[in-house]
Protein backbone atom coordinates (compact mmCIF):
# COMPACT_ATOMS: atom_id res chain seq x y z
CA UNK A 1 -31.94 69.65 -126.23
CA UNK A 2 -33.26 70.66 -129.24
CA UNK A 3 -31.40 73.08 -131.86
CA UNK A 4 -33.01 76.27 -132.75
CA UNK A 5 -32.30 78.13 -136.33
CA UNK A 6 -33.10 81.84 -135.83
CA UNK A 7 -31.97 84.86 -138.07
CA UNK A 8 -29.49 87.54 -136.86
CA UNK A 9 -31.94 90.46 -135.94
CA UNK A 10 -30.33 92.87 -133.17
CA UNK A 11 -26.71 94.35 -132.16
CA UNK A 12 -26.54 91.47 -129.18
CA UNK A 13 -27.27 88.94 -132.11
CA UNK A 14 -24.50 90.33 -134.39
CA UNK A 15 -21.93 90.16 -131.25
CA UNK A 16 -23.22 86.70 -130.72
CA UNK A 17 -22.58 85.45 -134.62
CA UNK A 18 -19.34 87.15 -134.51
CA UNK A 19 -17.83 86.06 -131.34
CA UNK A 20 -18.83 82.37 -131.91
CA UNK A 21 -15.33 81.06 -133.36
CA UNK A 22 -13.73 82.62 -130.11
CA UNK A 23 -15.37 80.19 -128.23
CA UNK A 24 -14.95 77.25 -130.41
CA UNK A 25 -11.59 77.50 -130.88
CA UNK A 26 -10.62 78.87 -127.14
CA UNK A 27 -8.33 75.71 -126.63
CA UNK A 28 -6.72 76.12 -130.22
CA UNK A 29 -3.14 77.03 -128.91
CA UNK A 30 -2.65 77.39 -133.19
CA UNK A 31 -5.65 79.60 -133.83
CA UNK A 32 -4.84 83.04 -134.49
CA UNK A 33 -8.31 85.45 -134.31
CA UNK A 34 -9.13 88.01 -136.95
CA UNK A 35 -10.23 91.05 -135.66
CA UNK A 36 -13.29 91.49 -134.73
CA UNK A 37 -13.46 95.35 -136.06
CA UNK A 38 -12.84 93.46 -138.83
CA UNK A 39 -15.89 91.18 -139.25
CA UNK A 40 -18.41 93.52 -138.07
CA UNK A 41 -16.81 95.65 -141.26
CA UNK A 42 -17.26 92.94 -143.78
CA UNK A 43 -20.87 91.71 -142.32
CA UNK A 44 -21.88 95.53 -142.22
CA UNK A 45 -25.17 95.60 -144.76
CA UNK A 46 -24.39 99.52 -144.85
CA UNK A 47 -20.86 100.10 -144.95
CA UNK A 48 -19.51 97.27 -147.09
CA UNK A 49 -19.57 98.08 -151.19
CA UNK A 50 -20.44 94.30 -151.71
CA UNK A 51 -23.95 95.05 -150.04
CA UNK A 52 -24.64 97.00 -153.49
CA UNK A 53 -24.85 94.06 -155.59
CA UNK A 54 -25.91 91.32 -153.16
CA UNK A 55 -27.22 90.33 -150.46
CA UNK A 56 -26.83 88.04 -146.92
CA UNK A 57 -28.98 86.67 -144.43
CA UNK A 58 -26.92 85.57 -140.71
CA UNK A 59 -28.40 82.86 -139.02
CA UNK A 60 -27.53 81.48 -135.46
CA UNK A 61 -27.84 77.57 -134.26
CA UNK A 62 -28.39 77.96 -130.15
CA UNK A 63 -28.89 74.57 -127.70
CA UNK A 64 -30.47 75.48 -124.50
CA UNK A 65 -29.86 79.56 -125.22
CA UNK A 66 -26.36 79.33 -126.20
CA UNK A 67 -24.60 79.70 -129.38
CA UNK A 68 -23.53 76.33 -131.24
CA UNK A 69 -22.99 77.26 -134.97
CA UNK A 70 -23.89 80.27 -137.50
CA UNK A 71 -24.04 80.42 -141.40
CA UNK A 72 -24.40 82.37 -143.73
CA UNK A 73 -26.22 82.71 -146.85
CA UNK A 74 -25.01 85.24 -149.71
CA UNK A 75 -26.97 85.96 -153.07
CA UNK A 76 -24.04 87.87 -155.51
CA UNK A 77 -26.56 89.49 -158.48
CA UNK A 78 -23.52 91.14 -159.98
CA UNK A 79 -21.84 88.00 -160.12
CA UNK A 80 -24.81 85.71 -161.11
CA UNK A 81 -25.37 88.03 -164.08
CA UNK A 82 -21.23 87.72 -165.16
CA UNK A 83 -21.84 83.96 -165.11
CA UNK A 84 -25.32 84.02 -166.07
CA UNK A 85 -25.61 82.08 -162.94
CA UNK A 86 -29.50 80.76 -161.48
CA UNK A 87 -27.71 78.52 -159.22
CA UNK A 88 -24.75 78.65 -156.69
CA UNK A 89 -23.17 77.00 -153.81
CA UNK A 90 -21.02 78.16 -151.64
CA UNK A 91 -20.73 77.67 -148.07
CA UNK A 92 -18.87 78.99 -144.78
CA UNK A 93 -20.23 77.86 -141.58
CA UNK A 94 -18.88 77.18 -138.09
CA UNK A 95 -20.33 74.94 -135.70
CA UNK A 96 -20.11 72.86 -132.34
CA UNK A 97 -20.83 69.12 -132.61
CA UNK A 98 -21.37 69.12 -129.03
């Protein structure tokens, strides 16, 4: 029962990290989902303007093969060099405590 940390690296991965909240917050009668066209857009290395200046790493958490949690981890250059900035925290993470 051990909790394995592993980068995003394929497509299936990608579905994975974005689908997670729809199965964390399945029971949520108040929880209304974003779209999903829109998440891949915004975690799209390629096609999202952000990606110019900075960069992201995706990470999943899976117990036993499934997915329990996901972060991730964003380096802004543009905006480190505004605020002349060698630190930074800032966090968004969802995650089962199951």
């Amino acid at each position: 029962m051990s909790l394995e940390i592993r980068p995003v690296a394929s497509r299936r991965d990608l579905r994975r990290f974005i689908t997670l909240p729809w199965a964390l917050y399945r029971n949520e009668p108040r929880w209304i989902p974003p779209l999903r066209s829109d998440i891949a857009k915004r975690l799209d290395r390629g096609g999202n303007p952000f990606f110019h200046h900075a960069e992201a790493e995706y990470l999943l958490a899976l117990r036993d093969g499934e997915t329990v949690g996901r972060v991730s981890a964003h380096v802004d250059r543009r905006f480190n060099e505004f605020q002349d900035n060698r630190w930074g925290c800032s966090a968004s993470s969802s995650a089962r405590l199951a």
